[in-house]
Protein backbone atom coordinates (compact mmCIF):
# COMPACT_ATOMS: atom_id res chain seq x y z
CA UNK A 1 203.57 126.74 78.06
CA UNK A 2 203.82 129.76 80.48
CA UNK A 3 206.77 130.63 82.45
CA UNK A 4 206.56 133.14 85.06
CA UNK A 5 209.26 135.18 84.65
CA UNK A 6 208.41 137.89 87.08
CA UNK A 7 206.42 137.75 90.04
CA UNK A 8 204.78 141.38 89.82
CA UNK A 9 203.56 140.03 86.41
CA UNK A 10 202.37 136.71 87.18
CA UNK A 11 198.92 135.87 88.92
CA UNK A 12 199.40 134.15 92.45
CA UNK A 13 197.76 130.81 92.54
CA UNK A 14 195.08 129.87 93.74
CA UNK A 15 195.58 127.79 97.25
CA UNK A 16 192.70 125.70 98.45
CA UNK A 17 190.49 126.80 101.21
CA UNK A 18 191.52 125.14 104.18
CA UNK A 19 188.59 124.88 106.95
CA UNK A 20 189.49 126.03 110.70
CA UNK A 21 188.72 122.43 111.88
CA UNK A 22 191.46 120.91 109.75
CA UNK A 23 193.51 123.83 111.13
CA UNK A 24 192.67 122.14 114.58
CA UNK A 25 192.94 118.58 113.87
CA UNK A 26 196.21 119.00 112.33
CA UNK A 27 198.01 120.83 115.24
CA UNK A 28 196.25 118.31 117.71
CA UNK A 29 197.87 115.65 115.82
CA UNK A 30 200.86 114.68 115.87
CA UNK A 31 203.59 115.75 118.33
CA UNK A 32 207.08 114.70 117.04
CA UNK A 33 205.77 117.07 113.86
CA UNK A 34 205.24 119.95 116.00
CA UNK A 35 208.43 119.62 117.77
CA UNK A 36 210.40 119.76 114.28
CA UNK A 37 207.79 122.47 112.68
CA UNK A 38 210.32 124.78 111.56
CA UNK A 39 212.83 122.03 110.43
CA UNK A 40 209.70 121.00 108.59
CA UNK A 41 208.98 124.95 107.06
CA UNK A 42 212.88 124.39 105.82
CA UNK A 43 213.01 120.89 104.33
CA UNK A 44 210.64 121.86 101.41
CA UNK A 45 213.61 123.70 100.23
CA UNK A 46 216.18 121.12 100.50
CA UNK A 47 215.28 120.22 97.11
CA UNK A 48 217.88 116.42 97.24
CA UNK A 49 216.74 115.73 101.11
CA UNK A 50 220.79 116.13 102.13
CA UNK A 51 220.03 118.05 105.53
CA UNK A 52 221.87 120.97 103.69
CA UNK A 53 220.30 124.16 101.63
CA UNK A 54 222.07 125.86 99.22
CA UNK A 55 221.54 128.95 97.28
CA UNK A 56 220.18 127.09 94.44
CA UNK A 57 218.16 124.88 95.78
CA UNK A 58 216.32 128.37 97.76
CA UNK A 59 216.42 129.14 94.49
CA UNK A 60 214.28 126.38 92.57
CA UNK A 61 211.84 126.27 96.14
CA UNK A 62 210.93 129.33 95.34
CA UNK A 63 210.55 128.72 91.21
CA UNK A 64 208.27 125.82 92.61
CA UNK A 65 205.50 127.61 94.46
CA UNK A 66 205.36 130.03 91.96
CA UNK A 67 207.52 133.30 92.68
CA UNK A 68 209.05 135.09 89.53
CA UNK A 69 213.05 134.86 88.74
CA UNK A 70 214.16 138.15 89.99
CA UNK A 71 212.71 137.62 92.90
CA UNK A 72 213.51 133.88 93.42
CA UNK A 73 216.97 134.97 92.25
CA UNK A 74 217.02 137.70 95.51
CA UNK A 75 215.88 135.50 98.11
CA UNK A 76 218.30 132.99 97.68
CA UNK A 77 221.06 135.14 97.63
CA UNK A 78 219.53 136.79 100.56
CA UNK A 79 218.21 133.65 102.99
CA UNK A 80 221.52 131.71 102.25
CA UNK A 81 224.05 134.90 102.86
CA UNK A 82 222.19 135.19 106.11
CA UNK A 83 221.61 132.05 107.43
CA UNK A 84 224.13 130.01 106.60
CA UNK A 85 226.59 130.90 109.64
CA UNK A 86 224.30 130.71 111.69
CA UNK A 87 223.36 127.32 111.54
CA UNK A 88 226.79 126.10 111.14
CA UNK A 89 228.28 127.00 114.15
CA UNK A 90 231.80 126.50 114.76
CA UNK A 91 232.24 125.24 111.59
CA UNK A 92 234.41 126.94 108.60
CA UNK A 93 232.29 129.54 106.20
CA UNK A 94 231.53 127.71 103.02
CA UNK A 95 231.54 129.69 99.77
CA UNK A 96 228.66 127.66 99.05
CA UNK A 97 226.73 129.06 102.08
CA UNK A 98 224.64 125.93 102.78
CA UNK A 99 222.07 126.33 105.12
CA UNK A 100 222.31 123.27 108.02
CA UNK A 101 218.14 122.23 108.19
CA UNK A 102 218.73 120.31 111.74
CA UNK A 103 220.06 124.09 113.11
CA UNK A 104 217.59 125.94 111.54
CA UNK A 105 216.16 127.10 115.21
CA UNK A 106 219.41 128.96 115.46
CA UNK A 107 219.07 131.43 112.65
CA UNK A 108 215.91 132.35 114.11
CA UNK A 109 214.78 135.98 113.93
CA UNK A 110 213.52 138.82 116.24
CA UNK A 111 210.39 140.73 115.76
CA UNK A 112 208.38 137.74 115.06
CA UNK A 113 204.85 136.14 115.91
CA UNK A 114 206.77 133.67 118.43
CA UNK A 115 204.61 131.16 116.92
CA UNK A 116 208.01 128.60 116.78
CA UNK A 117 209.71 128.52 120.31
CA UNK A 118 213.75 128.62 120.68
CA UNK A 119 214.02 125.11 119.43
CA UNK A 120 211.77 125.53 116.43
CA UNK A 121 208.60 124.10 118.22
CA UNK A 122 205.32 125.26 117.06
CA UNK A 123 203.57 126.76 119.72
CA UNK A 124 199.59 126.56 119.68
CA UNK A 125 199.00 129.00 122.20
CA UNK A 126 200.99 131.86 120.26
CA UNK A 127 199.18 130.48 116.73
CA UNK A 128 195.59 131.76 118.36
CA UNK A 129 197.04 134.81 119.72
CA UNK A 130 197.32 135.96 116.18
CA UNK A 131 193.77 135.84 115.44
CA UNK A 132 192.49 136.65 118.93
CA UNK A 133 194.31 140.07 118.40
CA UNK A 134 194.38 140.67 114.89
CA UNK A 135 191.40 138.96 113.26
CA UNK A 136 188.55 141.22 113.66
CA UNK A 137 187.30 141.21 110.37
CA UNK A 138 187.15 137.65 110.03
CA UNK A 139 187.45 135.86 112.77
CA UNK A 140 189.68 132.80 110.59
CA UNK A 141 192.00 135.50 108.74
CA UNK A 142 193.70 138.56 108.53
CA UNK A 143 193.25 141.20 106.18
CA UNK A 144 196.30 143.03 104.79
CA UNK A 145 195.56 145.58 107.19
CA UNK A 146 195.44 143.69 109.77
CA UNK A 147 198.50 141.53 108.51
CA UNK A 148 200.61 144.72 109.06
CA UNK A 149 198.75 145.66 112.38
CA UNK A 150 200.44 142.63 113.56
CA UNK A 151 203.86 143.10 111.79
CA UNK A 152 203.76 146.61 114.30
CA UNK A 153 202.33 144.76 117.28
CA UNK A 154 205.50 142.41 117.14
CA UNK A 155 208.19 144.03 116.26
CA UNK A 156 211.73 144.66 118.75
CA UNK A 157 212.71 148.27 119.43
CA UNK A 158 216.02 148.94 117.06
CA UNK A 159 215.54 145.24 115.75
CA UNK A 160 215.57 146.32 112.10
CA UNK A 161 216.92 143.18 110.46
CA UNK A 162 213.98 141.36 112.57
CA UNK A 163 211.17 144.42 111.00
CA UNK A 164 212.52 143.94 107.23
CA UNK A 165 212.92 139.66 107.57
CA UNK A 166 209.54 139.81 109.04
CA UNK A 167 207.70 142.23 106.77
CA UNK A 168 209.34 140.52 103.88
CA UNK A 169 207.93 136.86 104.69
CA UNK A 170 204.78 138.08 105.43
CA UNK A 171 204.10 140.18 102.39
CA UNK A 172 205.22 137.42 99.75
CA UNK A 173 202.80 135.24 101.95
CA UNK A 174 200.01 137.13 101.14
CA UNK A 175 200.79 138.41 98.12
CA UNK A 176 200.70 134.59 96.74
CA UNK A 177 198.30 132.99 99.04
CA UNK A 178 195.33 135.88 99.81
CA UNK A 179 192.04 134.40 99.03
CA UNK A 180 189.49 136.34 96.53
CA UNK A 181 188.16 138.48 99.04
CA UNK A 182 191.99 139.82 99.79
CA UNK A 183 191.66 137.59 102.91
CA UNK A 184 194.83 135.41 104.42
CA UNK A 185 193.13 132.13 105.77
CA UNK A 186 194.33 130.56 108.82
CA UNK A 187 194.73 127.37 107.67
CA UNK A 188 197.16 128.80 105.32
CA UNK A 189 199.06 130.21 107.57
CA UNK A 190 199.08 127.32 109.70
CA UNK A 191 200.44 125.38 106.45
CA UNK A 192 203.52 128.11 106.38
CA UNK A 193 204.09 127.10 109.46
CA UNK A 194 204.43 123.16 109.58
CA UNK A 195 205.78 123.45 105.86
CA UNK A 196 202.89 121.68 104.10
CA UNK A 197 201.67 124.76 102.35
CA UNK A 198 204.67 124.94 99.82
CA UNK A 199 204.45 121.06 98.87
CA UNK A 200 200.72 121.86 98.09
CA UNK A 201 201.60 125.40 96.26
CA UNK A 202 203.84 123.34 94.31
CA UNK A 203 201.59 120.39 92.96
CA UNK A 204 198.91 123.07 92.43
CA UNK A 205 201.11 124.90 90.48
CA UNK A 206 202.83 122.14 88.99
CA UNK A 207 199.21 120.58 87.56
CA UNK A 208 198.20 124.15 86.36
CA UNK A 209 201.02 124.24 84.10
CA UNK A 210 200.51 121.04 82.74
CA UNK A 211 196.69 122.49 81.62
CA UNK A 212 198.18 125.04 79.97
């Protein structure tokens, strides 16, 4: 059975193509989901459904939707040493630097698409934008130059920590999800962004290395 043991080395899975209807449907759907969208992009990680995050548990989410160990091993160090404070407020650091799901919204970061709103709320309008501006090679994707066109278009002046947390999500996204045409779909962006993309990268995954 394989193992991937590094993500440079390791092929990125293949995701199903989502049509731009489903895209649709899905954000038209259901509204108590979209209020708690980026609770939602969190919970996939809280591996025992406890409300809390910890550095392992970032770690094994990662493990899960197929990233390598070094670089499992970084983001969980990283995500959890950053985000734990914040979404603990005026409570006493932890050494175990959970990460608080419910306060999620309040570890939120500058430079970004704006697609969740200051309570975590996915935002439609700001969803489109992306593609209205950036998608001109496809009018349901984004290239990867046009994937960095947009990491520019967004970013904060002197907002560093806000250009690297944003350039790092984005890249990892494509680098695991791109299509065979080196194309990010929409609907799998859209999947980032209610969470359901990582339970399907997992089970596709998951049966993959049960072929093998």
């Amino acid at each position: 059975m394989k193992d991937d043991t590094d993500l440079a080395s390791s092929s990125p899975p293949t995701m199903p193509n989502i049509k731009p209807e489903e895209v649709h449907d899905s954000m038209e759907g259901n509204c108590e989901r979209e209020e708690h969208a980026l609770e939602k992009h969190v919970a996939f990680f809280d591996r025992n459904h406890d409300g809390l995050v910890y550095p392992w548990e970032t770690y094994e989410g990662f493990r899960a939707i197929g990233c390598g160990i070094p670089l499992s091993a970084i983001s969980a160090i990283l995500i959890n040493l950053a985000l734990s404070h914040k979404t603990r407020p005026g409570k006493f650091p932890s050494l175990l630097f959970p990460i608080e799901v419910a306060n999620i919204h309040k570890a939120k970061h500058g430079s970004d698409s704006g697609v969740y709103d200051s309570k975590g709320r996915f935002v439609p309008e700001k969803f489109e934008a992306i593609f209205r501006r950036h998608a001109r090679t496809h009018p349901d994707a984004l290239t990867s130059d046009e994937l960095l066109e947009m990491l520019r278009s967004n970013r904060e002046p002197k907002d560093y920590k806000g250009w690297v947390a944003s350039w790092s999500e984005w890249q990892v996204l494509y680098y695991l999800c791109k299509d065979n045409k080196g194309l990010l779909p929409k609907g799998t962006i859209h999947g980032v962004y209610d969470g359901s993309l990582f339970e399907r990268m997992a089970k596709e995954r998951e049966s993959s290395t049960k072929k093998s």
